[in-house]
Protein backbone atom coordinates (compact mmCIF):
# COMPACT_ATOMS: atom_id res chain seq x y z
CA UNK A 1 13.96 -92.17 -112.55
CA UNK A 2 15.37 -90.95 -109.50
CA UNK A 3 16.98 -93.88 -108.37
CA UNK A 4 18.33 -95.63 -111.83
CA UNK A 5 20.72 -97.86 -109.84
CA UNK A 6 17.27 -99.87 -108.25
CA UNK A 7 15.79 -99.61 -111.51
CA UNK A 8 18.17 -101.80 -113.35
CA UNK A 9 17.76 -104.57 -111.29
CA UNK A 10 14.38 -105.15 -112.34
CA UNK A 11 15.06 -104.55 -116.68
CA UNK A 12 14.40 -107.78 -118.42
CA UNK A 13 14.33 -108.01 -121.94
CA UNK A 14 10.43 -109.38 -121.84
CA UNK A 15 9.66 -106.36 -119.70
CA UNK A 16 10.84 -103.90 -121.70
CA UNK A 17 9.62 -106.18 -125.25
CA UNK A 18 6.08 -105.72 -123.43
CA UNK A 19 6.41 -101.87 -122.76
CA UNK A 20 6.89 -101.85 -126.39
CA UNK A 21 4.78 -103.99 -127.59
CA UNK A 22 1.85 -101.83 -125.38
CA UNK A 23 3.46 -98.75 -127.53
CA UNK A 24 2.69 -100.34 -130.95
CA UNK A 25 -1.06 -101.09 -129.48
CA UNK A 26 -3.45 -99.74 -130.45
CA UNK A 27 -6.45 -101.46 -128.58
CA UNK A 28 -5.61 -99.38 -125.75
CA UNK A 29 -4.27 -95.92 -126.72
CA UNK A 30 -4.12 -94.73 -123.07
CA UNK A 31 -2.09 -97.60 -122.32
CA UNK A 32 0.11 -97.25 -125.39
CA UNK A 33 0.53 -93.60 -124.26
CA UNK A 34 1.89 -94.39 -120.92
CA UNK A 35 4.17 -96.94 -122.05
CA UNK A 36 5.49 -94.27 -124.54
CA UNK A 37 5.90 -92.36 -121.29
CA UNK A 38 7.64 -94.91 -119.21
CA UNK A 39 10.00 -95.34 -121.97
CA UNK A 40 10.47 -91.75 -122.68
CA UNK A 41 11.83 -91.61 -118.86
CA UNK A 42 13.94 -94.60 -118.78
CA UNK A 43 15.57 -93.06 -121.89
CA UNK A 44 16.26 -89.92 -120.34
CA UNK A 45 18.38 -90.82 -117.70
CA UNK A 46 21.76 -91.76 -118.85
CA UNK A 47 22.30 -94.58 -116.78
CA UNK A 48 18.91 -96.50 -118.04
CA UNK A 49 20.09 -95.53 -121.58
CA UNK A 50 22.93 -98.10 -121.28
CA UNK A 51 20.51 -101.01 -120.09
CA UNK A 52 17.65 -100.17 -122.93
CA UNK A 53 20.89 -100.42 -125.24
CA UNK A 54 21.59 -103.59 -124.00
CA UNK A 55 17.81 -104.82 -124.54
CA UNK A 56 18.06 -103.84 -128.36
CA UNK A 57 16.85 -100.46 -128.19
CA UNK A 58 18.11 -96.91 -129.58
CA UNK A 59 17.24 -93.43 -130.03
CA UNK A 60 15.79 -94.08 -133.71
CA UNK A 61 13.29 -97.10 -132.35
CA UNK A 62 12.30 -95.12 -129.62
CA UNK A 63 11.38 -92.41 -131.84
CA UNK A 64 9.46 -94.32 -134.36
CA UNK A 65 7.41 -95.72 -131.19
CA UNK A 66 6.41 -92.53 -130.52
CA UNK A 67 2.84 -92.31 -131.41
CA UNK A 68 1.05 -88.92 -133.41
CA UNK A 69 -0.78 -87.86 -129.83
CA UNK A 70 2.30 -88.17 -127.42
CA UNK A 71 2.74 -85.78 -125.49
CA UNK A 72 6.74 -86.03 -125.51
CA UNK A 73 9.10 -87.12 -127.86
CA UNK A 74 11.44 -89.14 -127.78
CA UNK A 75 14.43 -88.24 -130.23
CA UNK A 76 14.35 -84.28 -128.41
CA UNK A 77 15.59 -85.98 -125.39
């Protein structure tokens, strides 16, 4: 997060399609909670916002990926 520039070199669309398909899991809820995480602070810097955009995402989807238990949500951001 503190270097967004690096991070969008390595955003594919399969990477970020398997950080959300490990939110929707729910074989794993520690794992679905920390890709909930991971997306929660992509989304919140403005920068990564433009490249999850660009992968299909938006506030609303993030928001309905956030599970009962997470600890942060995503549409407050």
């Amino acid at each position: 997060a503190s270097h967004p520039q690096m991070a969008k070199q390595y955003f594919t669309s399969s990477m970020v399609n398997n950080v959300i398909n490990l939110c929707r899991s729910s074989a794993s809820p520690k794992a679905a909670e920390a890709a909930r995480l991971l997306l929660s602070d992509m989304w919140s810097s403005k920068e990564l916002q433009g490249v999850l955009r660009q992968q299909g995402l938006d506030r609303n989807m993030l928001g309905s990926l956030a599970g009962p238990n997470s600890l942060r949500n995503f549409t407050s951001r």
